[in-house]
N, C-alpha and C. Protein backbone atom coordinates (compact mmCIF):
# COMPACT_ATOMS: atom_id res chain seq x y z
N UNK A 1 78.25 142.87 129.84
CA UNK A 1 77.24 143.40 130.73
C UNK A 1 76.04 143.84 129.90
N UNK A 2 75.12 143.46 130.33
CA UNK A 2 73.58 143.45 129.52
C UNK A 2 73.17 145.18 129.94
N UNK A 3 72.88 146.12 128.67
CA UNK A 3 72.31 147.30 129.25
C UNK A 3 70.75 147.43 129.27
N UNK A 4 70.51 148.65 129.76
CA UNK A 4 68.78 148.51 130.45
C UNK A 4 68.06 148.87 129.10
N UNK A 5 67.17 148.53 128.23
CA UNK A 5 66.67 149.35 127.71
C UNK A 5 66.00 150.95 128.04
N UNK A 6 65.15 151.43 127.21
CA UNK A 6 64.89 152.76 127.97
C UNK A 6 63.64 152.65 128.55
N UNK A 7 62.25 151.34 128.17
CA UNK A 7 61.26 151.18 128.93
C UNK A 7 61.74 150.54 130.22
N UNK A 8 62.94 149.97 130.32
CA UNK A 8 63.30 149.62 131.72
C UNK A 8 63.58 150.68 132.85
N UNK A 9 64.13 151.70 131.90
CA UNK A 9 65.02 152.80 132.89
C UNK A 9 63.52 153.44 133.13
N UNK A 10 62.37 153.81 132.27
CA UNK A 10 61.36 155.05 132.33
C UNK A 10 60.82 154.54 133.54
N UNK A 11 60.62 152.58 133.75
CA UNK A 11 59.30 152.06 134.68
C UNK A 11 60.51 152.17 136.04
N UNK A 12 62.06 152.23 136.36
CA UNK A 12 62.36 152.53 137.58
C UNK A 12 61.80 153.53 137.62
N UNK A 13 62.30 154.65 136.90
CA UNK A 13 62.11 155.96 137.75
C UNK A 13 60.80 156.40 137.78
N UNK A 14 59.87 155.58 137.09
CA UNK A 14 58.46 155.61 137.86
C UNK A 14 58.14 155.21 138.88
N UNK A 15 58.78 154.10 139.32
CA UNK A 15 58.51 153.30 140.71
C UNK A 15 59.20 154.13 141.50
N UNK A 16 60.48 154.73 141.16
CA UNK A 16 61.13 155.55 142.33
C UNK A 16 60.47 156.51 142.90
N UNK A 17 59.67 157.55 142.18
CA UNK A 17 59.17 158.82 142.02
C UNK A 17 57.66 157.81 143.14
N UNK A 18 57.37 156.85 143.25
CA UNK A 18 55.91 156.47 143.96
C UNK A 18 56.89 155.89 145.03
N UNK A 19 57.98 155.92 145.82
CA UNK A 19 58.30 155.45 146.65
C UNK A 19 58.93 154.12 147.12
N UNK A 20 58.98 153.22 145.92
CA UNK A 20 59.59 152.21 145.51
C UNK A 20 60.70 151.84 146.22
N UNK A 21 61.23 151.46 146.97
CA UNK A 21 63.22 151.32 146.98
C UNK A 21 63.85 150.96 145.71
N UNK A 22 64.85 151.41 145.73
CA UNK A 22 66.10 150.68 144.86
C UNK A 22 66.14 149.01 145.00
N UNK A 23 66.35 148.67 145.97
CA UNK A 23 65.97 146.84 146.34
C UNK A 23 64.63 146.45 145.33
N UNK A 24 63.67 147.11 145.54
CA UNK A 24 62.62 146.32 145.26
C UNK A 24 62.72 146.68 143.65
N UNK A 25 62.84 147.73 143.52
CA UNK A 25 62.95 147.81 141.82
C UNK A 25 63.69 146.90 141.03
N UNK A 26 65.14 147.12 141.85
CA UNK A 26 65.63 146.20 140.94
C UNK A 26 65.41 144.62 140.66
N UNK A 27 64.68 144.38 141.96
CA UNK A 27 63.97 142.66 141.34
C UNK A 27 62.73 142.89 140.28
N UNK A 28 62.01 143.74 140.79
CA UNK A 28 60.86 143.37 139.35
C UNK A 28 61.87 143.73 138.06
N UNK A 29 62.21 144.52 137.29
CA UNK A 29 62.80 144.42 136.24
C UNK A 29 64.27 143.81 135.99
N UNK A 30 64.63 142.97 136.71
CA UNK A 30 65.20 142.09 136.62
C UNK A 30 67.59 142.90 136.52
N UNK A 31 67.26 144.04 136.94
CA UNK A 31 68.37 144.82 136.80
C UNK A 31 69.40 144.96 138.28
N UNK A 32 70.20 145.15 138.42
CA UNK A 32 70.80 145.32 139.57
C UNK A 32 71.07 146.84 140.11
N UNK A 33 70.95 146.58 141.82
CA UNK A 33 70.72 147.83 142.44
C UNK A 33 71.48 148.76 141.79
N UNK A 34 72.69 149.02 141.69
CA UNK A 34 73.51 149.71 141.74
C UNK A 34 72.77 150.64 140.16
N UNK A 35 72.86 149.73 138.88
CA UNK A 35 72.08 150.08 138.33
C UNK A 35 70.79 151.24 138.30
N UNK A 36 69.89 150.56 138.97
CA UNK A 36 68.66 151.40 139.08
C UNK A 36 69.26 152.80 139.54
N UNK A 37 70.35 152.83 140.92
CA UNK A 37 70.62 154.20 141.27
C UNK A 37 71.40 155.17 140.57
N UNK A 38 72.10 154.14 139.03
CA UNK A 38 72.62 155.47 138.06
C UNK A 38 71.68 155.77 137.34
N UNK A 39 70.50 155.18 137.52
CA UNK A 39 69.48 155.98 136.14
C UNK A 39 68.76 156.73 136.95
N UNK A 40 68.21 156.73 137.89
CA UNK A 40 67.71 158.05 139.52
C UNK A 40 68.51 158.90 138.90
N UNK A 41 70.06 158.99 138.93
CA UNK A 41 70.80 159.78 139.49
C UNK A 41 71.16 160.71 137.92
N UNK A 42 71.18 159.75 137.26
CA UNK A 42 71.40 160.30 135.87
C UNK A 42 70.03 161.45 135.02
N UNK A 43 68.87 160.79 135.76
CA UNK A 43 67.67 161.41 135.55
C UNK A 43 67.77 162.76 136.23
N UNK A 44 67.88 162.88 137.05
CA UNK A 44 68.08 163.63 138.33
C UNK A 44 69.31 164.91 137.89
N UNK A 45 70.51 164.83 137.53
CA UNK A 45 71.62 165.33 136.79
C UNK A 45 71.04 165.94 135.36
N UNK A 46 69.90 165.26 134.58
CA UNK A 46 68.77 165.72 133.10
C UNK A 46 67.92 166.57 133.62
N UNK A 47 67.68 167.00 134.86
CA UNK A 47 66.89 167.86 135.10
C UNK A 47 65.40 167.26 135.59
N UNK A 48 65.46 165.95 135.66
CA UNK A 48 64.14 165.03 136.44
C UNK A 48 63.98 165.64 137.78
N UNK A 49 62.66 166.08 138.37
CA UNK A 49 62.10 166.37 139.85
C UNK A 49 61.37 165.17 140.13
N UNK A 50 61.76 164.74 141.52
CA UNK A 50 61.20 163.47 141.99
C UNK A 50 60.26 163.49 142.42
N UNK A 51 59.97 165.07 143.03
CA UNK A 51 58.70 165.56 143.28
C UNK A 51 57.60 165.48 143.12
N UNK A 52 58.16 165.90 141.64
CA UNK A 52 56.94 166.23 140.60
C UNK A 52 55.67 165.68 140.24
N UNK A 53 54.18 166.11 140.99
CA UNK A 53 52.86 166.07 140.20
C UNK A 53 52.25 166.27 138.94
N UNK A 54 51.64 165.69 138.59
CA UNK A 54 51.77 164.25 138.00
C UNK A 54 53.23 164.17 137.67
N UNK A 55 53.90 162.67 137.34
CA UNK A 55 54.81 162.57 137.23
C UNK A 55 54.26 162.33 135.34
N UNK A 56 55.67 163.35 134.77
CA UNK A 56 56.60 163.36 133.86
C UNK A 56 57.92 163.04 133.15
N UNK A 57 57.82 161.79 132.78
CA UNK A 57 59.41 161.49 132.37
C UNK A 57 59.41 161.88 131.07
N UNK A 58 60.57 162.79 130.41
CA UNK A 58 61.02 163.17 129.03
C UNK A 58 61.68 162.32 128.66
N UNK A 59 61.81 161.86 127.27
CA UNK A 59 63.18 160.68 127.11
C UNK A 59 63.97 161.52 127.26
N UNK A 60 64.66 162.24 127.34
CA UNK A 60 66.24 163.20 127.64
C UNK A 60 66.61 163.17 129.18
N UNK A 61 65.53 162.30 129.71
CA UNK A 61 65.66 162.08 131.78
C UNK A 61 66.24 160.38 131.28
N UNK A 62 66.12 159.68 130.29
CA UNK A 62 66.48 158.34 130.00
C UNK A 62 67.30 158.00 128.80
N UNK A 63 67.43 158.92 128.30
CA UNK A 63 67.84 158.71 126.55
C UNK A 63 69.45 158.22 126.97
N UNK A 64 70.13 157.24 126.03
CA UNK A 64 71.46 156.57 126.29
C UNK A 64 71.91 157.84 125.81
N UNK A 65 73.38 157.54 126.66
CA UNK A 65 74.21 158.81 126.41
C UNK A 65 75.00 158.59 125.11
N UNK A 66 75.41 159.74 124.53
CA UNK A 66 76.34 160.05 123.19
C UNK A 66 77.47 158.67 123.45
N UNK A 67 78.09 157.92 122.43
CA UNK A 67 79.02 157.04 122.92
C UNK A 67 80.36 157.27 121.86
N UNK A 68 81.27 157.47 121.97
CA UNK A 68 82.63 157.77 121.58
C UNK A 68 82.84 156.89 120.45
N UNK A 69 83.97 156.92 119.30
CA UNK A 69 84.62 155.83 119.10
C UNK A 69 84.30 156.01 117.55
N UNK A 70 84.39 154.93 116.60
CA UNK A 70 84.51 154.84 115.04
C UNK A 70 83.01 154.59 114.94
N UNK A 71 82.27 154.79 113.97
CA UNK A 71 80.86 154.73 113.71
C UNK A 71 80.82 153.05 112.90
N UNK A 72 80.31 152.40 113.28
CA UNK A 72 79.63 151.11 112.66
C UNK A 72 80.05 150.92 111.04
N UNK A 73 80.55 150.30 110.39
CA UNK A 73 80.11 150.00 109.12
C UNK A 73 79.08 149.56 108.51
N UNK A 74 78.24 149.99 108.07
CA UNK A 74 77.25 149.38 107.11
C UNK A 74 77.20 149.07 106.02
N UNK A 75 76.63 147.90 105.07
CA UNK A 75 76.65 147.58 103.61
C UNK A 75 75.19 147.79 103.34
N UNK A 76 75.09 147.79 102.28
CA UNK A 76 73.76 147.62 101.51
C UNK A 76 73.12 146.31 102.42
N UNK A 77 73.63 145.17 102.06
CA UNK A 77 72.98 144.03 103.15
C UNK A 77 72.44 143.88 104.49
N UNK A 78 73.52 144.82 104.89
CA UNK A 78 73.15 145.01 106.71
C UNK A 78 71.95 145.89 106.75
N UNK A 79 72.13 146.62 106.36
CA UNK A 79 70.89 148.11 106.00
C UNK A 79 69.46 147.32 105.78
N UNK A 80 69.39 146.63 104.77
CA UNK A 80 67.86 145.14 105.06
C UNK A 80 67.26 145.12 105.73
């Protein structure tokens, strides 16, 4: 499964915040509905107001979450 970058997630929840649907968002950036409504919702849970004049997105309303597990190996080569 392909994830959103974070200029993908910032331009939904710009379109959301101007009235956008979920439908229509998710065709221009090419993402699926369901999608667009965990990054609303996830924004929204960061402390995002949909309200809000002028609109303000922080990366911490989009930033990928912490992810679990063994850290990457790197060599001198990969590091390049």
């Amino acid at each position: 499964m392909p994830s959103t970058s974070q200029s993908q997630r910032i331009f939904a929840l710009a379109l959301s915040t101007n009235g956008v649907s979920t439908c229509e968002i998710a065709d221009m950036p090419g993402i699926h509905v369901r999608t667009v409504w965990f990054i609303i919702q996830r924004a929204i849970e960061r402390g995002y107001n949909l309200q809000q004049c002028p609109i303000q997105i922080e990366d911490r309303f989009v930033a990928d979450a912490p992810r679990n597990g063994r850290p990457r190996k790197s060599t001198e080569a990969t590091q390049e």
